[in-house]
N, C-alpha and C. Protein backbone atom coordinates (compact mmCIF):
# COMPACT_ATOMS: atom_id res chain seq x y z
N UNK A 1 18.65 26.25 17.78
CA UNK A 1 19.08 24.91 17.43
C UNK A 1 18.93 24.74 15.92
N UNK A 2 19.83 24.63 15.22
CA UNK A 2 19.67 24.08 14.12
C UNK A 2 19.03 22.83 13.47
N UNK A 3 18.96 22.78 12.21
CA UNK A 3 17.76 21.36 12.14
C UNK A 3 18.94 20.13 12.04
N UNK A 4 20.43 19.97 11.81
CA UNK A 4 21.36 19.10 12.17
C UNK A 4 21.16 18.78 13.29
N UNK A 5 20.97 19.72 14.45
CA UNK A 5 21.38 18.79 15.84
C UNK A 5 19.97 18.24 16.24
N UNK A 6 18.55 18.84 15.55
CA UNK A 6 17.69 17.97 16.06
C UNK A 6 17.22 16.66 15.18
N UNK A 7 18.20 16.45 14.31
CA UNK A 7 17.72 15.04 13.75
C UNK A 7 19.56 14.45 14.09
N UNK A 8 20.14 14.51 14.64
CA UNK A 8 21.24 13.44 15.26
C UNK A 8 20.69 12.88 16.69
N UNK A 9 21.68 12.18 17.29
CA UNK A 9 21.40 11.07 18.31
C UNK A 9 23.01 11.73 19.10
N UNK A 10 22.52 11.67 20.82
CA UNK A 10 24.31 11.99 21.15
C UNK A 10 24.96 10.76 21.35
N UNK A 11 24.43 9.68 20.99
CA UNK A 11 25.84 8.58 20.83
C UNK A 11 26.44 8.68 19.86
N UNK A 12 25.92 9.53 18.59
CA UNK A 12 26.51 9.54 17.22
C UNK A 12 27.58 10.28 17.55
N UNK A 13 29.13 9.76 16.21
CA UNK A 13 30.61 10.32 16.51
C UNK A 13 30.58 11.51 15.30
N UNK A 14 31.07 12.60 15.17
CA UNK A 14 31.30 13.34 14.75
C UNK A 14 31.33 12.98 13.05
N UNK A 15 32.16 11.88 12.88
CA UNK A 15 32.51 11.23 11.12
C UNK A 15 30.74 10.62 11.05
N UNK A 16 30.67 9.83 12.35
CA UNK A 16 28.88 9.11 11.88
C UNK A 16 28.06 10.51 11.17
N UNK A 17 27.78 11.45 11.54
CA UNK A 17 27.31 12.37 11.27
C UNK A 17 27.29 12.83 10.44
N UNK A 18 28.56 13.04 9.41
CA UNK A 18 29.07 13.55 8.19
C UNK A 18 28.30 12.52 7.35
N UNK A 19 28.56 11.04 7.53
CA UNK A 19 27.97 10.19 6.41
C UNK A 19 26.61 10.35 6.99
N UNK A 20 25.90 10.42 7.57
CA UNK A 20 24.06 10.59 7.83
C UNK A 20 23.73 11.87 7.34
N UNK A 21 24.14 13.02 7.24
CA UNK A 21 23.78 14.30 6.83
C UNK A 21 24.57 14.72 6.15
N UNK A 22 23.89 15.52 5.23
CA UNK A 22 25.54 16.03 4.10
C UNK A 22 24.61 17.27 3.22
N UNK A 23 25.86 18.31 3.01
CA UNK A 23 25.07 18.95 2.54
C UNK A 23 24.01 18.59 1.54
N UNK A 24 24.21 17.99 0.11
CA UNK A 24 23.09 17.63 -0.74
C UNK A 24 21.42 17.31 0.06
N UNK A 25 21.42 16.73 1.35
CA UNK A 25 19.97 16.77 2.07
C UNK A 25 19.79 18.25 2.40
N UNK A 26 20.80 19.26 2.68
CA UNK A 26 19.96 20.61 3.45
C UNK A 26 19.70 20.91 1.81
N UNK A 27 20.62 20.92 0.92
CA UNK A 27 20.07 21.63 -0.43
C UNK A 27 18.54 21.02 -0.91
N UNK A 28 18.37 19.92 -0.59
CA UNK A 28 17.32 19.30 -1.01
C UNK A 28 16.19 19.80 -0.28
N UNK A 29 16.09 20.05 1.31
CA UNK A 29 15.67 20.64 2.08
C UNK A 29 14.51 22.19 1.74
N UNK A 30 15.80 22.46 1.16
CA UNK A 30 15.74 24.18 1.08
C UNK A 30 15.07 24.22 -0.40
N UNK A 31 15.13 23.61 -1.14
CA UNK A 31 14.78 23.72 -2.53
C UNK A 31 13.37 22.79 -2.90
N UNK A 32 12.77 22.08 -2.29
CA UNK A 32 12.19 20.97 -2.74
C UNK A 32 11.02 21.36 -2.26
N UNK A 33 9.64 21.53 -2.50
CA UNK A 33 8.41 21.72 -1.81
C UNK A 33 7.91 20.90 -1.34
N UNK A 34 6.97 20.59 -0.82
CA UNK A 34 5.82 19.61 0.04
C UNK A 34 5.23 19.05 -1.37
N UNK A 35 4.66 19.67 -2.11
CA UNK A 35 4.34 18.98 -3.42
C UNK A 35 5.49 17.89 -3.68
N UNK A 36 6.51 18.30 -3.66
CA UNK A 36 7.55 17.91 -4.35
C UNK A 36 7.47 16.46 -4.24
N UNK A 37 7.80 16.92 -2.66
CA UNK A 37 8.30 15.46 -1.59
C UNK A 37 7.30 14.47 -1.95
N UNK A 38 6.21 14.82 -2.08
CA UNK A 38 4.76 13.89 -2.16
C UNK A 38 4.84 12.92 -3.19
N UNK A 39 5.27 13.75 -4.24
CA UNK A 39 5.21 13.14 -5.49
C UNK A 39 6.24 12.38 -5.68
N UNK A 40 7.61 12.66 -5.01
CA UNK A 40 8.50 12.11 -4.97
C UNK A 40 8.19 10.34 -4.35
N UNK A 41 7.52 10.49 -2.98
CA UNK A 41 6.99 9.75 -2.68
C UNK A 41 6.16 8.47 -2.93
N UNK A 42 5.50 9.25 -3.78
CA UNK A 42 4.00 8.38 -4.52
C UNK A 42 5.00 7.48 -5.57
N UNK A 43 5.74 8.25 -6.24
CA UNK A 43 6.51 7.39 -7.56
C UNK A 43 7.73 6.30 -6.58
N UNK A 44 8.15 6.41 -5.52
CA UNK A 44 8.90 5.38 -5.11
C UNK A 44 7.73 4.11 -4.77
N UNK A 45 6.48 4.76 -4.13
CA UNK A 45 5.83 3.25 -4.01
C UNK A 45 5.08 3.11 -4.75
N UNK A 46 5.01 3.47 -5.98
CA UNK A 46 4.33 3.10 -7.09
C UNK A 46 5.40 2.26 -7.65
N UNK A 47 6.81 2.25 -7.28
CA UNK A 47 7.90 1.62 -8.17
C UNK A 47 7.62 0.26 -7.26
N UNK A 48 8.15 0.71 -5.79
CA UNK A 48 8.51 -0.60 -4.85
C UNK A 48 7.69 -1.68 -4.90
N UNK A 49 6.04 -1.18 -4.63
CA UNK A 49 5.00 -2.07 -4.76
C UNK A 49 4.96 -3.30 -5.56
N UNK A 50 5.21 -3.06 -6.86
CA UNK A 50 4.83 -4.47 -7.74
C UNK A 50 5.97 -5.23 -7.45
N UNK A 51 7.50 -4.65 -7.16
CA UNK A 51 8.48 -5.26 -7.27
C UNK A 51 8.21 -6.33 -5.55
N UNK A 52 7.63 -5.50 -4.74
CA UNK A 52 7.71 -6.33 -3.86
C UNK A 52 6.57 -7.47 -3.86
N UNK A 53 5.96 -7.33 -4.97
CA UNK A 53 4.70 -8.35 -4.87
C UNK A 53 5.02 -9.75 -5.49
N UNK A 54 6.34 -9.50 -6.27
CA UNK A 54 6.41 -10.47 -7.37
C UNK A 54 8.02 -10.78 -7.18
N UNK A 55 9.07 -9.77 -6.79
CA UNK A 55 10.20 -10.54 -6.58
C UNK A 55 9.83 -11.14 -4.92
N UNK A 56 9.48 -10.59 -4.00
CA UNK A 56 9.66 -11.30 -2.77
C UNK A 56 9.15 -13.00 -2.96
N UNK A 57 7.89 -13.13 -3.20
CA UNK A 57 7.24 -14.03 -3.50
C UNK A 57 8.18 -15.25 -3.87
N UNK A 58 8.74 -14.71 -5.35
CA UNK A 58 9.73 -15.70 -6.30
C UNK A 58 10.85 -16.06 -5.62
N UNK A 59 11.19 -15.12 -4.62
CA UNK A 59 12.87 -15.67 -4.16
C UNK A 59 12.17 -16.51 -3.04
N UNK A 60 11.03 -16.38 -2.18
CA UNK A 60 10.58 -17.34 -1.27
C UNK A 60 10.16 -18.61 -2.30
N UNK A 61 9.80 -18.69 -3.27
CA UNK A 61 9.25 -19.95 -3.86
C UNK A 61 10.92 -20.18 -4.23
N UNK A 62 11.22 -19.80 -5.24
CA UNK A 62 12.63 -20.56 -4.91
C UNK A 62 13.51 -21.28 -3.72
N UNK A 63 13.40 -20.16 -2.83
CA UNK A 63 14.31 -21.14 -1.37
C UNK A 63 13.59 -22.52 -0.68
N UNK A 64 12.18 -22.14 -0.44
CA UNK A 64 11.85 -23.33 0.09
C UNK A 64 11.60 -24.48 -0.93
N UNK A 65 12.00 -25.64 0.01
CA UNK A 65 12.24 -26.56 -0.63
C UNK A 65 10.30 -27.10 -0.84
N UNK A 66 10.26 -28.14 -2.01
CA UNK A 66 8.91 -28.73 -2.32
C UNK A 66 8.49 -29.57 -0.83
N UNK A 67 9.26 -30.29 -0.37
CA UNK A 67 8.85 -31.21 1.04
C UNK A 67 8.55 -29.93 2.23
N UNK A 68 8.95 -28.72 1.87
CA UNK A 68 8.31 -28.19 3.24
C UNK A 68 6.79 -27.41 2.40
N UNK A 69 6.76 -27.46 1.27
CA UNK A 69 5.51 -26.77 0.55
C UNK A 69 4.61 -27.76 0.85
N UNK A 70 5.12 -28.95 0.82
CA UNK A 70 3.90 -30.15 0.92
C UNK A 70 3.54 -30.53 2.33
N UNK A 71 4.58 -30.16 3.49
CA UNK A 71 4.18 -30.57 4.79
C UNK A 71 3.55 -29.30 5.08
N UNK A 72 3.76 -27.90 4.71
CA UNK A 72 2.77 -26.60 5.27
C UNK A 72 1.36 -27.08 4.40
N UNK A 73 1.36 -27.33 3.46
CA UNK A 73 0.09 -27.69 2.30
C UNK A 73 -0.73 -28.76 3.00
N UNK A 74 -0.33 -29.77 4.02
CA UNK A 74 -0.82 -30.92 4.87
C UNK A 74 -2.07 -30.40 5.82
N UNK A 75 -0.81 -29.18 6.37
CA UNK A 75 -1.29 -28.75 7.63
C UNK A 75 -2.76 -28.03 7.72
């Protein structure tokens, strides 16, 4: 079994497949170490982290309105 058919699903259509796997992942696969991946890793949530600490926050203080800040603030 190849490592394509054990990371698909059999409801997936033949084209679904092409866009979920493509060569550039087996090259990445084949070339990339466990170090690699790690580090690769560490620097995405070293990126995501602050962004999610400080944009999520701001777009929730923006949407809600002040009358529901003050009726949760009641409670």
């Amino acid at each position: 079994m190849n490592p394509r058919a054990q990371n698909t699903t059999a409801s997936a259509t033949s084209a679904e497949l092409c866009q979920l796997w493509s060569p550039r992942v087996d090259a990445l696969d084949r070339h990339l170490s466990v170090n690699r991946w790690v580090l690769t890793a560490v620097t995405v949530v070293l990126i995501t982290y602050p962004i999610t600490r400080i944009v999520v926050p701001a777009l929730l203080h923006g949407m809600v309105p002040d009358v529901v800040r003050n009726v949760l603030n009641l409670m």
